[in-house]
N, C-alpha and C. Protein backbone atom coordinates (compact mmCIF):
# COMPACT_ATOMS: atom_id res chain seq x y z
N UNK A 1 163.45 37.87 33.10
CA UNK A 1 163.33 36.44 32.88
C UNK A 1 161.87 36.09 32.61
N UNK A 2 161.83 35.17 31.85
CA UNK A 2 160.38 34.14 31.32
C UNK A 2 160.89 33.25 32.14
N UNK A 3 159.58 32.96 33.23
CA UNK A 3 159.37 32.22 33.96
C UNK A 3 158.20 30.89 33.24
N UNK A 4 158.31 29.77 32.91
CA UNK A 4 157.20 29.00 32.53
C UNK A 4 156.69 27.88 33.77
N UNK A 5 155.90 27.44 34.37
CA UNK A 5 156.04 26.99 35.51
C UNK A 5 155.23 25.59 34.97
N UNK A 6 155.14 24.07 35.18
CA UNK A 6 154.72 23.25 35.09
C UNK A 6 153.95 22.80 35.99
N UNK A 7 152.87 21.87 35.77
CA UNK A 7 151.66 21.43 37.26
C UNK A 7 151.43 20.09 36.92
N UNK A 8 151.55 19.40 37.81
CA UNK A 8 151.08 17.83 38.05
C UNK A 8 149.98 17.21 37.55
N UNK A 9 149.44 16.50 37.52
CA UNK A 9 148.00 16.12 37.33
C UNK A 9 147.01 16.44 38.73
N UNK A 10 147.35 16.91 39.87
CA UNK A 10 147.07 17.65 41.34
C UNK A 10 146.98 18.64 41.27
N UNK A 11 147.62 19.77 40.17
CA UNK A 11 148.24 20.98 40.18
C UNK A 11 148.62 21.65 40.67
N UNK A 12 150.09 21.04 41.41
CA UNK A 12 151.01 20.80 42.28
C UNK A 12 152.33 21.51 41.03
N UNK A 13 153.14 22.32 41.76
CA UNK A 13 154.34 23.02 40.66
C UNK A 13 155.10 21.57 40.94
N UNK A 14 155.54 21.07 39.25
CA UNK A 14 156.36 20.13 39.77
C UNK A 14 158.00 20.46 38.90
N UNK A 15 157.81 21.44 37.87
CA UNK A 15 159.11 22.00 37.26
C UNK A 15 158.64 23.28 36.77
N UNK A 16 160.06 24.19 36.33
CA UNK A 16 159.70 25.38 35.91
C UNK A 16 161.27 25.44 34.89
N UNK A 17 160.78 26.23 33.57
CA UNK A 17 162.11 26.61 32.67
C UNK A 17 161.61 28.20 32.81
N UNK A 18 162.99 28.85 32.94
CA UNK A 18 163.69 30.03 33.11
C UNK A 18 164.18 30.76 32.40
N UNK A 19 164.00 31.37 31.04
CA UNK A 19 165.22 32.14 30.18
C UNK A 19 165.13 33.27 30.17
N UNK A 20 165.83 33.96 29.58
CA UNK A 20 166.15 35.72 29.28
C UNK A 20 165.24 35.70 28.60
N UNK A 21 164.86 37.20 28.39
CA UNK A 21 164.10 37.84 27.14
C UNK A 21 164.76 38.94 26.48
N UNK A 22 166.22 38.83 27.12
CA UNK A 22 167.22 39.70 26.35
C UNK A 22 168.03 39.37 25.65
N UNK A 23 168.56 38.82 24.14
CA UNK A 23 169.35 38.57 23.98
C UNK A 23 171.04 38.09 23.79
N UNK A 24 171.31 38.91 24.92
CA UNK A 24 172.81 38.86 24.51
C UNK A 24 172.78 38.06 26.22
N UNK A 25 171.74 38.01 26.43
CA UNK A 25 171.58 36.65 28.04
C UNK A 25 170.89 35.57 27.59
N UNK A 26 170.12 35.10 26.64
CA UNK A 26 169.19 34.31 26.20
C UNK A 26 169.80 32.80 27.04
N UNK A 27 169.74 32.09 27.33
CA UNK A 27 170.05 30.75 27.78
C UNK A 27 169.16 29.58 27.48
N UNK A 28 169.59 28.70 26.86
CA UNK A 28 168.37 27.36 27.22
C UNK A 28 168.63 26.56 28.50
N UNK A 29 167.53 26.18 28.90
CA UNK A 29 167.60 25.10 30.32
C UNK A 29 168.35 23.98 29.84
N UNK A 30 169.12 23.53 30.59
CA UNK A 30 169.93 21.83 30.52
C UNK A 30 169.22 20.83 30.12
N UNK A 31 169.33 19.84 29.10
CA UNK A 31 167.89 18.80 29.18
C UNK A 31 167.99 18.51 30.59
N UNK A 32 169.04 17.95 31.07
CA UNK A 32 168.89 16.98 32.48
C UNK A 32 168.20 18.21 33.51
N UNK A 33 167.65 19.22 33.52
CA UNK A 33 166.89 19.79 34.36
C UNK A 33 166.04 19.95 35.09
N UNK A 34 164.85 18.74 33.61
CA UNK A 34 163.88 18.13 33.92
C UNK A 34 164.14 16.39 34.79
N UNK A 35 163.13 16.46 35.72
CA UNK A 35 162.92 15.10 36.16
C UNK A 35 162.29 14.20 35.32
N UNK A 36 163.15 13.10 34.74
CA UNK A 36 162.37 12.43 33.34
C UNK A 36 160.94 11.32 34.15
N UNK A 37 160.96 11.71 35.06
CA UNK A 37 159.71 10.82 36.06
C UNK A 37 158.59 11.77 36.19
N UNK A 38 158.32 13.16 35.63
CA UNK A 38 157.05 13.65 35.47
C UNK A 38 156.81 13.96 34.00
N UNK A 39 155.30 14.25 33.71
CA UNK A 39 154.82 14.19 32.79
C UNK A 39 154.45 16.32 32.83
N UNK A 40 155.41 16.77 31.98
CA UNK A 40 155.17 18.64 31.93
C UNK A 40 153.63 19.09 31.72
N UNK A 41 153.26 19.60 31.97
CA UNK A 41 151.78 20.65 31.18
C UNK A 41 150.79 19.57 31.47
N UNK A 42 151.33 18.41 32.94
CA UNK A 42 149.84 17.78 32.98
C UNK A 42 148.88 18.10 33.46
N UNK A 43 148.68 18.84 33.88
CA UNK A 43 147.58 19.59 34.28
C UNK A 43 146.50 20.58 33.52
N UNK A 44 146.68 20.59 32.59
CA UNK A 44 146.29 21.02 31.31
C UNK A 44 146.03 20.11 30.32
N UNK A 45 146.38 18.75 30.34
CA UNK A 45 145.97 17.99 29.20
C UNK A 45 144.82 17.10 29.59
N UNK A 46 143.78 17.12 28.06
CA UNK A 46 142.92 16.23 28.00
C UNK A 46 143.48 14.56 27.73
N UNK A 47 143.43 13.90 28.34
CA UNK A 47 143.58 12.54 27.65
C UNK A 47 142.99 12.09 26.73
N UNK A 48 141.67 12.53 26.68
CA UNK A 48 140.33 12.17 25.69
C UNK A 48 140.64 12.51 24.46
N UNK A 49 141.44 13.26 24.17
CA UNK A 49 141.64 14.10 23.45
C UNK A 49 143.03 13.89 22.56
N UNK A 50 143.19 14.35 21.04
CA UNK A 50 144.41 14.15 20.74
C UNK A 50 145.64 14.90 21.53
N UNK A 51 147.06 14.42 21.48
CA UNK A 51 148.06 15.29 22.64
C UNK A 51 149.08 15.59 21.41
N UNK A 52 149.79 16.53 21.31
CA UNK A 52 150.81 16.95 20.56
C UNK A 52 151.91 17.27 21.44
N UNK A 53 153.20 16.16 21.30
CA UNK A 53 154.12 16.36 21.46
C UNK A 53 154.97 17.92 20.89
N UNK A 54 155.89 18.32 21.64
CA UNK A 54 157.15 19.61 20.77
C UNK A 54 158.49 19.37 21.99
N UNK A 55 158.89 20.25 21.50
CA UNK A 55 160.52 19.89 22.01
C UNK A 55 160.31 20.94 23.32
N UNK A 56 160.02 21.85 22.97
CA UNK A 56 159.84 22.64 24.24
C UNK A 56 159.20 23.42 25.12
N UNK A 57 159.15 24.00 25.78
CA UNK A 57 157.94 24.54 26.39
C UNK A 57 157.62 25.69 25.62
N UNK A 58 158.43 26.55 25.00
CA UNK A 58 157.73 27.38 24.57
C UNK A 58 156.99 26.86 23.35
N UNK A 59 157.39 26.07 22.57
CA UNK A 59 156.59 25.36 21.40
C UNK A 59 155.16 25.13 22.01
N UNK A 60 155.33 24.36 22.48
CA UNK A 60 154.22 23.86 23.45
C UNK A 60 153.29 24.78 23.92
N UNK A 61 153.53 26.00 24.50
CA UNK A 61 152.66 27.52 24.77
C UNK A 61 151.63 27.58 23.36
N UNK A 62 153.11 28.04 22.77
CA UNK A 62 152.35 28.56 21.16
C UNK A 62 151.43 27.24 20.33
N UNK A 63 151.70 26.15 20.75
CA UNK A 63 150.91 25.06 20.05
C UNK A 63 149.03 25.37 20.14
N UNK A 64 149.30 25.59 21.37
CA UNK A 64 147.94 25.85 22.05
C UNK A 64 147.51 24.80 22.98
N UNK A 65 146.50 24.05 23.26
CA UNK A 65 145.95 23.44 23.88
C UNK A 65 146.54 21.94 23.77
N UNK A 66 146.62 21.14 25.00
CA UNK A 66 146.99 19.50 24.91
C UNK A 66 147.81 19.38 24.75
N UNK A 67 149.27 20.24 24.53
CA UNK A 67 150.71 20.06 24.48
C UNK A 67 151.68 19.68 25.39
N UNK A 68 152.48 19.24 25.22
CA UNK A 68 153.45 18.50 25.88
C UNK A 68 154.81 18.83 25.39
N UNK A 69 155.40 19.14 26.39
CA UNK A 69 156.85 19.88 25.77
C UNK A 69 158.11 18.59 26.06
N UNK A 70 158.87 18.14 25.58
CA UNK A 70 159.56 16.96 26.06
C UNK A 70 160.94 17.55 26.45
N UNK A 71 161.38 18.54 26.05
CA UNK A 71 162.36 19.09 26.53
C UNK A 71 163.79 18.52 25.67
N UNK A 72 163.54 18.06 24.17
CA UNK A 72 164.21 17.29 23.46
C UNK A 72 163.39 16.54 22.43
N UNK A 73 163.71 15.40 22.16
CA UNK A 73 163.06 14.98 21.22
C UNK A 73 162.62 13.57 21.60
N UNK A 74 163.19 12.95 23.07
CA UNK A 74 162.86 12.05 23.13
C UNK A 74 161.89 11.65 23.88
N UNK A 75 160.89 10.64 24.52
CA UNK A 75 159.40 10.49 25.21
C UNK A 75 159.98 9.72 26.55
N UNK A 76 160.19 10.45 27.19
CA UNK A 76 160.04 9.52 28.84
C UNK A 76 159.30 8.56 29.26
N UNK A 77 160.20 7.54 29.77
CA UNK A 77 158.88 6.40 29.69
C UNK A 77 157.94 6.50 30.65
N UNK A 78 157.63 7.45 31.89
CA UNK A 78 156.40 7.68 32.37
C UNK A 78 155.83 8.11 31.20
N UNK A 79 155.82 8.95 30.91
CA UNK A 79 155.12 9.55 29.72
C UNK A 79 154.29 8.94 28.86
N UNK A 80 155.40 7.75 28.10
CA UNK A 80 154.59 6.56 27.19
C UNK A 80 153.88 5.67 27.64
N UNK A 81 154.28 5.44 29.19
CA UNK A 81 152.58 5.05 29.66
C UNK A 81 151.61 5.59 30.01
N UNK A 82 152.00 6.40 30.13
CA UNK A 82 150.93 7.43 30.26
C UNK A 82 150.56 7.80 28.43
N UNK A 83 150.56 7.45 27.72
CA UNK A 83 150.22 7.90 26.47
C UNK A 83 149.38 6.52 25.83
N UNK A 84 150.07 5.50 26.16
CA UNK A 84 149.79 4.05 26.38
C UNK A 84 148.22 3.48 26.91
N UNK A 85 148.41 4.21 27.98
CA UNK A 85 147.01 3.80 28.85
C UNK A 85 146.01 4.84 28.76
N UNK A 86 146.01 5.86 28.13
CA UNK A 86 145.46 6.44 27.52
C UNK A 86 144.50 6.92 26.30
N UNK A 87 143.28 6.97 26.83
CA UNK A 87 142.14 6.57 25.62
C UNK A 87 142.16 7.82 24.40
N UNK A 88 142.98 8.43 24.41
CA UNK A 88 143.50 9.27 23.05
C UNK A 88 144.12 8.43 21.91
N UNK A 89 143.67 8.58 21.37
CA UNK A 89 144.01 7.46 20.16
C UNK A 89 145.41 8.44 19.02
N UNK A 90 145.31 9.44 18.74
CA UNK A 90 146.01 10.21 18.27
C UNK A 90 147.01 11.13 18.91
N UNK A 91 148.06 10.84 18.55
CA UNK A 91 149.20 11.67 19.12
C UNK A 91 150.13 12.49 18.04
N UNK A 92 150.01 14.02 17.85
CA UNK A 92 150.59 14.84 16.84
C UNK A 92 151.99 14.90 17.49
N UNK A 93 152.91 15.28 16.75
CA UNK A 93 154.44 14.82 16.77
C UNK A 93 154.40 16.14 15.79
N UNK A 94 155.61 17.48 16.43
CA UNK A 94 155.47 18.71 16.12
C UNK A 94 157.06 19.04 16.50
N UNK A 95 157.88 18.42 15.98
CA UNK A 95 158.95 18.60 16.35
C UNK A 95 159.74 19.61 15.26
N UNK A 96 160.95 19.88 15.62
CA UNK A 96 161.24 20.99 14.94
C UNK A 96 162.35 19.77 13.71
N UNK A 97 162.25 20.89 12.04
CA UNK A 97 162.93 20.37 11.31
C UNK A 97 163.78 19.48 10.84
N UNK A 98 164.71 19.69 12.04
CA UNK A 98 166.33 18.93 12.12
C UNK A 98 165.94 17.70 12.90
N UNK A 99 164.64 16.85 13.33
CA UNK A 99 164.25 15.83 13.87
C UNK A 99 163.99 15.20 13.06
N UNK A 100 164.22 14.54 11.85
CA UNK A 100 163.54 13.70 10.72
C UNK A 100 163.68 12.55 11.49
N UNK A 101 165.23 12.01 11.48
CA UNK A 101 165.06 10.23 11.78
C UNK A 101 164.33 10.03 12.77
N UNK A 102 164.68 10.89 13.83
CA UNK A 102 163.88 10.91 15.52
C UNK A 102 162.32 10.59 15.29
N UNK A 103 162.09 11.75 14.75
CA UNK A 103 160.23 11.91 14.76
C UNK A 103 160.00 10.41 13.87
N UNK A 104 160.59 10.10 12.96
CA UNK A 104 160.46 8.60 12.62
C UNK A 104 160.35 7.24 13.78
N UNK A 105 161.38 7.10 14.55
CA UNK A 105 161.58 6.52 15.51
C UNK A 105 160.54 6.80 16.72
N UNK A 106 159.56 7.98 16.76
CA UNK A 106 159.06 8.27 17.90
C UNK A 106 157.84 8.01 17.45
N UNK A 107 157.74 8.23 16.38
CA UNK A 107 156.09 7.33 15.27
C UNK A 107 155.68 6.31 15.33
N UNK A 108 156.86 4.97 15.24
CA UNK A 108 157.12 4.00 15.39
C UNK A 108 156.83 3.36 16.66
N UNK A 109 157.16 3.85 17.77
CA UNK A 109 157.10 3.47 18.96
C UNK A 109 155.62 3.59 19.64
N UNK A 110 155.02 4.65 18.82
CA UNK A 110 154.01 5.06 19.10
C UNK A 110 152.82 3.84 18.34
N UNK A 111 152.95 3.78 17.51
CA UNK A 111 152.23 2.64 16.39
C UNK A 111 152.48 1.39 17.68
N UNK A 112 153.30 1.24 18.10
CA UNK A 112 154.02 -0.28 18.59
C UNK A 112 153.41 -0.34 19.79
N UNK A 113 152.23 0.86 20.49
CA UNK A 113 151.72 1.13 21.59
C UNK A 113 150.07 1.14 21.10
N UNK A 114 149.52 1.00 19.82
CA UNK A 114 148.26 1.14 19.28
C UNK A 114 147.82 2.45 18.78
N UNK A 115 148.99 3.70 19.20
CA UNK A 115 148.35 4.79 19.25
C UNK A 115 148.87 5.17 17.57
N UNK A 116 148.21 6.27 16.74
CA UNK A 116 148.15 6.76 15.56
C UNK A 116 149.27 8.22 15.54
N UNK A 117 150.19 7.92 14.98
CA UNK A 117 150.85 9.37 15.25
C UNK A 117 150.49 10.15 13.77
N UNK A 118 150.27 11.79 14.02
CA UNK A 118 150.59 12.21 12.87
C UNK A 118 151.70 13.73 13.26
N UNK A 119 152.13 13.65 12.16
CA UNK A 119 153.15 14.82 12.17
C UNK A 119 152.94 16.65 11.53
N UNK A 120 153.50 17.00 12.46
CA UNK A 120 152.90 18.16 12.03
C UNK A 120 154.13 19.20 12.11
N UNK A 121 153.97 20.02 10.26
CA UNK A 121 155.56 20.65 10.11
C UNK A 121 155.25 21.90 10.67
């Protein structure tokens, strides 16, 4: 098993996703797995800084730095205040292919908060 473990803004474990690295076991985590009342990989993010959304944690690994895995496509509303009150002005939106209308809708919301989204294929 790939263990990925998540940390608080304390860096406190506050979730962890679990899968195979064997195929014919591969599993994805449940969305509802996550507690939509924390914010993943906060402990690692700059606020100052631009943040790039992805769907999942492993996206999020490979993104590199300031990522945020949502576990789906949609933004928890801790999250968007926390993105909200936040002096990062730019927020990259890195979602996978089959998200067109979504990543539209999540652009939008983002604009409707002051912040600048850009997208990244």
């Amino acid at each position: 098993m790939i263990i990925i473990p998540s940390y608080d803004a304390k860096g406190e474990l506050n979730y962890f996703v679990a899968r195979s690295y064997i195929n014919q076991f591969f599993s994805k985590p449940k969305k509802d797995d996550m507690d939509p009342n924390i914010i993943p990989f906060e402990y690692y993010i700059n606020w100052n800084e631009p943040v790039t959304l992805t769907e999942s944690s492993f996206n999020a690994i490979t993104t590199g730095r300031n990522a945020i895995p949502l576990s789906g496509k949609n933004i928890p509303q801790v999250l968007m205040n926390k993105i909200s009150t936040s002096p990062c002005q730019f927020v990259n939106l890195a979602f996978d292919g089959d998200a067109g209308s979504r990543t539209i809708t999540v652009a939008e919301s983002l604009i409707s908060i002051g912040k600048i989204p850009r997208y990244i294929r």
